[in-house]
PDB file of N, CA and C in Angstrom:
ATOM      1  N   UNK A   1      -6.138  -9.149  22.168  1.00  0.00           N
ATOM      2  CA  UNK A   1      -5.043  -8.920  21.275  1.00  0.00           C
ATOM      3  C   UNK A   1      -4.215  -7.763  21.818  1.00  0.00           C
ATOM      4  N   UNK A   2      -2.637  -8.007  21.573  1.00  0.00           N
ATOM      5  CA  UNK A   2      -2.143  -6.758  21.625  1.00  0.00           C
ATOM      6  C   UNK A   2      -1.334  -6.359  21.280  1.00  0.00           C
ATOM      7  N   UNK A   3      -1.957  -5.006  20.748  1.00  0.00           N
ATOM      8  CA  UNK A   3      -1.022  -3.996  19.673  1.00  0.00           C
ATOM      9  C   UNK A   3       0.305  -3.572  19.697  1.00  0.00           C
ATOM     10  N   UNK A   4       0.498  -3.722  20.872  1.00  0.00           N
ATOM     11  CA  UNK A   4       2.446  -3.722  20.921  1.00  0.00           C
ATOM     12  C   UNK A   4       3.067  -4.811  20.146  1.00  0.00           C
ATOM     13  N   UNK A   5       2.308  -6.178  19.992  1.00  0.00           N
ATOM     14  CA  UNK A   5       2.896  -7.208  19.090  1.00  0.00           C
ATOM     15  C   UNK A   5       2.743  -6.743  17.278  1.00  0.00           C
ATOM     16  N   UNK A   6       2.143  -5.514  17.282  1.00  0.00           N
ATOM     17  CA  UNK A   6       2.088  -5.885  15.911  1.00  0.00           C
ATOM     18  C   UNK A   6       3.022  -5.875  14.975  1.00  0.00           C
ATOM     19  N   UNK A   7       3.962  -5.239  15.402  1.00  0.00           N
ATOM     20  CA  UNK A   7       5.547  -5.418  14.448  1.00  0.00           C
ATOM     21  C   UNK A   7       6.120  -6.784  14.154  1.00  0.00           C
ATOM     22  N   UNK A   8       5.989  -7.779  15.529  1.00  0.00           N
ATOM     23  CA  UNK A   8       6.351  -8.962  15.560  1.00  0.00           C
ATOM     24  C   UNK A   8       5.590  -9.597  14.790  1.00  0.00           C
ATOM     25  N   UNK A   9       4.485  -9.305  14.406  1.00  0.00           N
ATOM     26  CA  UNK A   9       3.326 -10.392  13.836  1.00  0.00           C
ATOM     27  C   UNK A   9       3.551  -9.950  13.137  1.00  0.00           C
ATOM     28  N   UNK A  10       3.433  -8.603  12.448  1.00  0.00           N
ATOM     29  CA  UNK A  10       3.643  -8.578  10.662  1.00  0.00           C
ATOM     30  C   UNK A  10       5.101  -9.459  10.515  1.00  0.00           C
ATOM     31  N   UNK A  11       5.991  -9.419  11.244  1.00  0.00           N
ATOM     32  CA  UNK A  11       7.492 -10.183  10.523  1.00  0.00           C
ATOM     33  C   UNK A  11       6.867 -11.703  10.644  1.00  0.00           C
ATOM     34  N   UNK A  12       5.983 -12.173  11.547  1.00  0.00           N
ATOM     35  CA  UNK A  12       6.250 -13.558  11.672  1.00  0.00           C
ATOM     36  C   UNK A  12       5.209 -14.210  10.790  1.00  0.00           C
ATOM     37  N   UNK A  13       4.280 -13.476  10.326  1.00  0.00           N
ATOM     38  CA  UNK A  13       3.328 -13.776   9.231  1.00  0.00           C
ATOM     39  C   UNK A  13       3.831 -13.787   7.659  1.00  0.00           C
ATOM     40  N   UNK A  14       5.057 -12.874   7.689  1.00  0.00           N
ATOM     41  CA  UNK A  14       6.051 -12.907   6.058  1.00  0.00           C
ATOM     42  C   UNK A  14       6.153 -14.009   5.369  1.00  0.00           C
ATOM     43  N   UNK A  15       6.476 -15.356   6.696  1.00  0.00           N
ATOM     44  CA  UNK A  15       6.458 -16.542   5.735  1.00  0.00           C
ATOM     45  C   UNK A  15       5.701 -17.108   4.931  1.00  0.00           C
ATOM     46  N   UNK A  16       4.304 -16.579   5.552  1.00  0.00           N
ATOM     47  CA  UNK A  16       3.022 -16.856   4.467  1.00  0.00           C
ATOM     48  C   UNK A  16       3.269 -16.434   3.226  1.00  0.00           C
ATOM     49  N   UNK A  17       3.852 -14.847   3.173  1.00  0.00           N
ATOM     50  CA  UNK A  17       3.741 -14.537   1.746  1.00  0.00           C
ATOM     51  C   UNK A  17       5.112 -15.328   1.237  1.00  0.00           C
ATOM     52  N   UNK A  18       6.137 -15.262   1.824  1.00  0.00           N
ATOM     53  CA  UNK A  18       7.382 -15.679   1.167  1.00  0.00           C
ATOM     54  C   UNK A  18       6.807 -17.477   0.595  1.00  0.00           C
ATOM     55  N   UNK A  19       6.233 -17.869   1.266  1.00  0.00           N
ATOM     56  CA  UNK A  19       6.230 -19.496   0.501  1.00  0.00           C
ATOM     57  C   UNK A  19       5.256 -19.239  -0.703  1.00  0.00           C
ATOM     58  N   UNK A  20       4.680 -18.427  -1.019  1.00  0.00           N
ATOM     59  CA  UNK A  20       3.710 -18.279  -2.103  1.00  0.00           C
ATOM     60  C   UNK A  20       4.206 -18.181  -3.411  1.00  0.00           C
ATOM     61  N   UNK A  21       3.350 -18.154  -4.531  1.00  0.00           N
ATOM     62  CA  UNK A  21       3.280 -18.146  -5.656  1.00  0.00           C
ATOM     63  C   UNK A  21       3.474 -16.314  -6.398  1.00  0.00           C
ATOM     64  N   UNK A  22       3.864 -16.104  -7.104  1.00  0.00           N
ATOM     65  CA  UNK A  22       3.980 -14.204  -6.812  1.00  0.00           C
ATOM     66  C   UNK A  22       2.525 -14.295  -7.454  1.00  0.00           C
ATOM     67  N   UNK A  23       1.481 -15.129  -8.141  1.00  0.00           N
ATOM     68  CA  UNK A  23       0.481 -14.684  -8.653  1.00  0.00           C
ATOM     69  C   UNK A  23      -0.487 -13.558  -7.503  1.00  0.00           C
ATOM     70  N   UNK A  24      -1.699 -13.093  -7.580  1.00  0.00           N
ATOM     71  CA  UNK A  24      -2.704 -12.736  -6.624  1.00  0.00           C
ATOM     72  C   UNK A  24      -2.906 -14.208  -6.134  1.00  0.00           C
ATOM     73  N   UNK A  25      -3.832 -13.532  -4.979  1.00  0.00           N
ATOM     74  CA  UNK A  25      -4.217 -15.235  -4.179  1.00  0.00           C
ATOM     75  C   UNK A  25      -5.020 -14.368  -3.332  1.00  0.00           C
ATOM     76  N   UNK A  26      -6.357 -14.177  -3.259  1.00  0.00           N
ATOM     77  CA  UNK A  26      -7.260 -13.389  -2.431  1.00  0.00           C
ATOM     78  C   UNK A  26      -7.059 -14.723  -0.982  1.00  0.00           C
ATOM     79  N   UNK A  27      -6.666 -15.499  -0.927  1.00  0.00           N
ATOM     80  CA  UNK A  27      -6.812 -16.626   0.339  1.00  0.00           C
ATOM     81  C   UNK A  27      -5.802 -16.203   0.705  1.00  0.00           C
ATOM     82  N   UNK A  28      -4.861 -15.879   0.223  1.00  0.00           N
ATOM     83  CA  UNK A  28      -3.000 -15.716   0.524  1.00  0.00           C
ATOM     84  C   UNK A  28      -3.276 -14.490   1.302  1.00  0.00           C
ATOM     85  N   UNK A  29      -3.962 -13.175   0.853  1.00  0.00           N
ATOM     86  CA  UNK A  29      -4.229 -12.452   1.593  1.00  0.00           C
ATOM     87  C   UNK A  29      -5.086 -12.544   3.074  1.00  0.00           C
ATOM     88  N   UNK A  30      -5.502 -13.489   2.926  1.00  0.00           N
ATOM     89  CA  UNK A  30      -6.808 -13.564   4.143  1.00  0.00           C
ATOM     90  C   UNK A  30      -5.486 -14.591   4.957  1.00  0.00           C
ATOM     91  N   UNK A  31      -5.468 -15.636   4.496  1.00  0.00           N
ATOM     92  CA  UNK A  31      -4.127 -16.259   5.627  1.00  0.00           C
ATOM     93  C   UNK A  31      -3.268 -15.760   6.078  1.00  0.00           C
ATOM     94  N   UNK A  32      -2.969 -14.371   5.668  1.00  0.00           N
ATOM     95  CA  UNK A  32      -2.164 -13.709   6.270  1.00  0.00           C
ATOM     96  C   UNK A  32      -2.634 -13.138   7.193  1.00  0.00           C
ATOM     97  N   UNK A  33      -3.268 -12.412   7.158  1.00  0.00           N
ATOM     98  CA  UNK A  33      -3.881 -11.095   7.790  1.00  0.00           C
ATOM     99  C   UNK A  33      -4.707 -12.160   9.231  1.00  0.00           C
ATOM    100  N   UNK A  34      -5.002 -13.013   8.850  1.00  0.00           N
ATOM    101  CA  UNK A  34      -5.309 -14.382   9.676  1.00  0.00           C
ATOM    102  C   UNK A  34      -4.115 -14.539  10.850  1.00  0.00           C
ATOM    103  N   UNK A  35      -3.122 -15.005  10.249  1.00  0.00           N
ATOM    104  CA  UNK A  35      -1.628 -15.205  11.237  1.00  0.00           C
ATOM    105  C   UNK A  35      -1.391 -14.227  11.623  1.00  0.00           C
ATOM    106  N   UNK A  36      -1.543 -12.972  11.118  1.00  0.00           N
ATOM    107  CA  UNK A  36      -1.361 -11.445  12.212  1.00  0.00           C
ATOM    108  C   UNK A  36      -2.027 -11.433  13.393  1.00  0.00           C
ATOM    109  N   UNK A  37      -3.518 -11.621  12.871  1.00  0.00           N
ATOM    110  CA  UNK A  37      -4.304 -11.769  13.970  1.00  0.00           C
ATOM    111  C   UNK A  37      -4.112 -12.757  15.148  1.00  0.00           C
ATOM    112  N   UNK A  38      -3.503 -13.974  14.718  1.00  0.00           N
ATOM    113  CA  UNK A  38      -3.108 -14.654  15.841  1.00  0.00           C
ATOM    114  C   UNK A  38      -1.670 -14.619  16.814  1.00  0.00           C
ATOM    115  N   UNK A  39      -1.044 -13.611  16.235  1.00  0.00           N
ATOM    116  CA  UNK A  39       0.636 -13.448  16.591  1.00  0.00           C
ATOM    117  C   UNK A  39       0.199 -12.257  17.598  1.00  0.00           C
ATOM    118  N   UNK A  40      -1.045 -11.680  17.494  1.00  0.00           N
ATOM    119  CA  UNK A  40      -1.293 -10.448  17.929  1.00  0.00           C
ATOM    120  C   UNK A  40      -2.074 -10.984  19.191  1.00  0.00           C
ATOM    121  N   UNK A  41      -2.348 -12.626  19.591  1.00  0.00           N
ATOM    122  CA  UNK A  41      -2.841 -12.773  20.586  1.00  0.00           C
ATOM    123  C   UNK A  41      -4.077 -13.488  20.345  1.00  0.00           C
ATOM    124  N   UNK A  42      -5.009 -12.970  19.067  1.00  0.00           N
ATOM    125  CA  UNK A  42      -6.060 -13.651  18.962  1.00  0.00           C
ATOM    126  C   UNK A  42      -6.152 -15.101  18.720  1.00  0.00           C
ATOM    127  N   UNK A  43      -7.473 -15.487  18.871  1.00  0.00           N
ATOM    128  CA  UNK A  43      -7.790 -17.466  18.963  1.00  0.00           C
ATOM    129  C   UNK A  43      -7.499 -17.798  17.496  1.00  0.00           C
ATOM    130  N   UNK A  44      -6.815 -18.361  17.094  1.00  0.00           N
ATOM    131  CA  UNK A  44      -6.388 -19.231  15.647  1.00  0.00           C
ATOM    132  C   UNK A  44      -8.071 -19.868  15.247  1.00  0.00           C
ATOM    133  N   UNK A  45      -8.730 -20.412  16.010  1.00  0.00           N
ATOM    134  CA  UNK A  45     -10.442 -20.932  15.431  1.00  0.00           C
ATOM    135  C   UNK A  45     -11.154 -19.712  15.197  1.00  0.00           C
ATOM    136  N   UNK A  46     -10.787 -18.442  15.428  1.00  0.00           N
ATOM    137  CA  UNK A  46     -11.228 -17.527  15.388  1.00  0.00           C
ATOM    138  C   UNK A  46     -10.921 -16.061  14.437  1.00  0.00           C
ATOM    139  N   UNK A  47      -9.882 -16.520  13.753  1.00  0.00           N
ATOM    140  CA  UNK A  47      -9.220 -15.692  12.985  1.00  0.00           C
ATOM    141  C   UNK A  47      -9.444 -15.085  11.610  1.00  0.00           C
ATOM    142  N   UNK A  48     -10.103 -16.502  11.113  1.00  0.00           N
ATOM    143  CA  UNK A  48     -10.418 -16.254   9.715  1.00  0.00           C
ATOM    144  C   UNK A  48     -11.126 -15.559   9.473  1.00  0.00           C
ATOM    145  N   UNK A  49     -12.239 -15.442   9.960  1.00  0.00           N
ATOM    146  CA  UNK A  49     -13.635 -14.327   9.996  1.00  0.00           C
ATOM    147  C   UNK A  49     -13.427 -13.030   9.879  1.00  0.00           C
ATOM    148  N   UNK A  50     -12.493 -12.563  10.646  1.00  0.00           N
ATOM    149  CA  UNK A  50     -12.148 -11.004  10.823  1.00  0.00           C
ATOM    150  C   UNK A  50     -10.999 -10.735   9.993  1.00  0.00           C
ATOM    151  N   UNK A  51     -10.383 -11.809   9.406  1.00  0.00           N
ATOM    152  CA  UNK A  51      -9.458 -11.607   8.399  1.00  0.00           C
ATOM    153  C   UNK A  51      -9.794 -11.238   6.906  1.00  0.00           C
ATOM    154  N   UNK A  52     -10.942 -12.349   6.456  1.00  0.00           N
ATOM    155  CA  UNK A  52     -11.734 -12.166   5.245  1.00  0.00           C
ATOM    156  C   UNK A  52     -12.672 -10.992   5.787  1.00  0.00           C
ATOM    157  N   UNK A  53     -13.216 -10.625   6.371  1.00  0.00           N
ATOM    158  CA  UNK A  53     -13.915  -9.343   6.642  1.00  0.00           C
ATOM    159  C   UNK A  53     -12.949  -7.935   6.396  1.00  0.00           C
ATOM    160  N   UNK A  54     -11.375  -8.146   6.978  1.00  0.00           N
ATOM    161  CA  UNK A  54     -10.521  -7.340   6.215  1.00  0.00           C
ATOM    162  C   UNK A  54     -10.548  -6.708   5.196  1.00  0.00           C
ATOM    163  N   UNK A  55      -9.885  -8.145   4.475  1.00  0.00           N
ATOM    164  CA  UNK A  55      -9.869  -8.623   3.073  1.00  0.00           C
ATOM    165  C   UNK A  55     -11.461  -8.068   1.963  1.00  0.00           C
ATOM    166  N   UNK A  56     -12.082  -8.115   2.274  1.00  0.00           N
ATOM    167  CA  UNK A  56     -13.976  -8.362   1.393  1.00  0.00           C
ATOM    168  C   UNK A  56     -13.441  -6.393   1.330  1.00  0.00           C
ATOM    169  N   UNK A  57     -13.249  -5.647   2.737  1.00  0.00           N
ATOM    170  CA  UNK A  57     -13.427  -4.061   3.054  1.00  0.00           C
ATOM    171  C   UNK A  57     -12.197  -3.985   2.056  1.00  0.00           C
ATOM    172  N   UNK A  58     -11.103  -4.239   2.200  1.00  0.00           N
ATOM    173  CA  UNK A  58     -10.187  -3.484   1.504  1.00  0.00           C
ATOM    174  C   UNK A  58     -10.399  -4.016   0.161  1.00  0.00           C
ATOM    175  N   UNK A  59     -11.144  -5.134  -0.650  1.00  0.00           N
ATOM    176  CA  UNK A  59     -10.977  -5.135  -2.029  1.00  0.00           C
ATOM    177  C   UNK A  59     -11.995  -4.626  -2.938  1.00  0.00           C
ATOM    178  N   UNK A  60     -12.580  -4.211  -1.283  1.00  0.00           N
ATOM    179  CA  UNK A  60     -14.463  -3.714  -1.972  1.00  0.00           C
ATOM    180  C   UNK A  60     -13.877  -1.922  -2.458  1.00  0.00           C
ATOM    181  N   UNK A  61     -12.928  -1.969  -2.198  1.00  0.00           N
ATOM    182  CA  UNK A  61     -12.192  -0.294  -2.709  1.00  0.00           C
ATOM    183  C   UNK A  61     -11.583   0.162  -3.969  1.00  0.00           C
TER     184      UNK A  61
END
């Protein structure tokens, strides 16, 4: 992955949230943070894992 993309990936992951529902959506969060991870270089079969692992740390707060 790399971190110089991450500006680009947070903009290109927006559409996730923009097509959504304004409710919460704990998946909405993980699909996102998912498409970051892959704009940032990482494997798309590989994304979800470290996304919901994100997701689980930041809601466990």
């Amino acid at each position: 992955m790399d971190p110089a993309r991450f500006d680009r990936a947070v903009a290109g992951a927006t559409v996730i949230l923009d097509s959504a529902e304004h409710e919460f959506d704990p998946q909405l969060c993980i699909d996102y943070t998912a498409r970051i991870i892959e704009l940032l270089g990482g494997e798309p079969d590989y994304a979800a894992a470290p996304a919901r692992e994100i997701y689980d740390e930041w809601a466990s707060n």
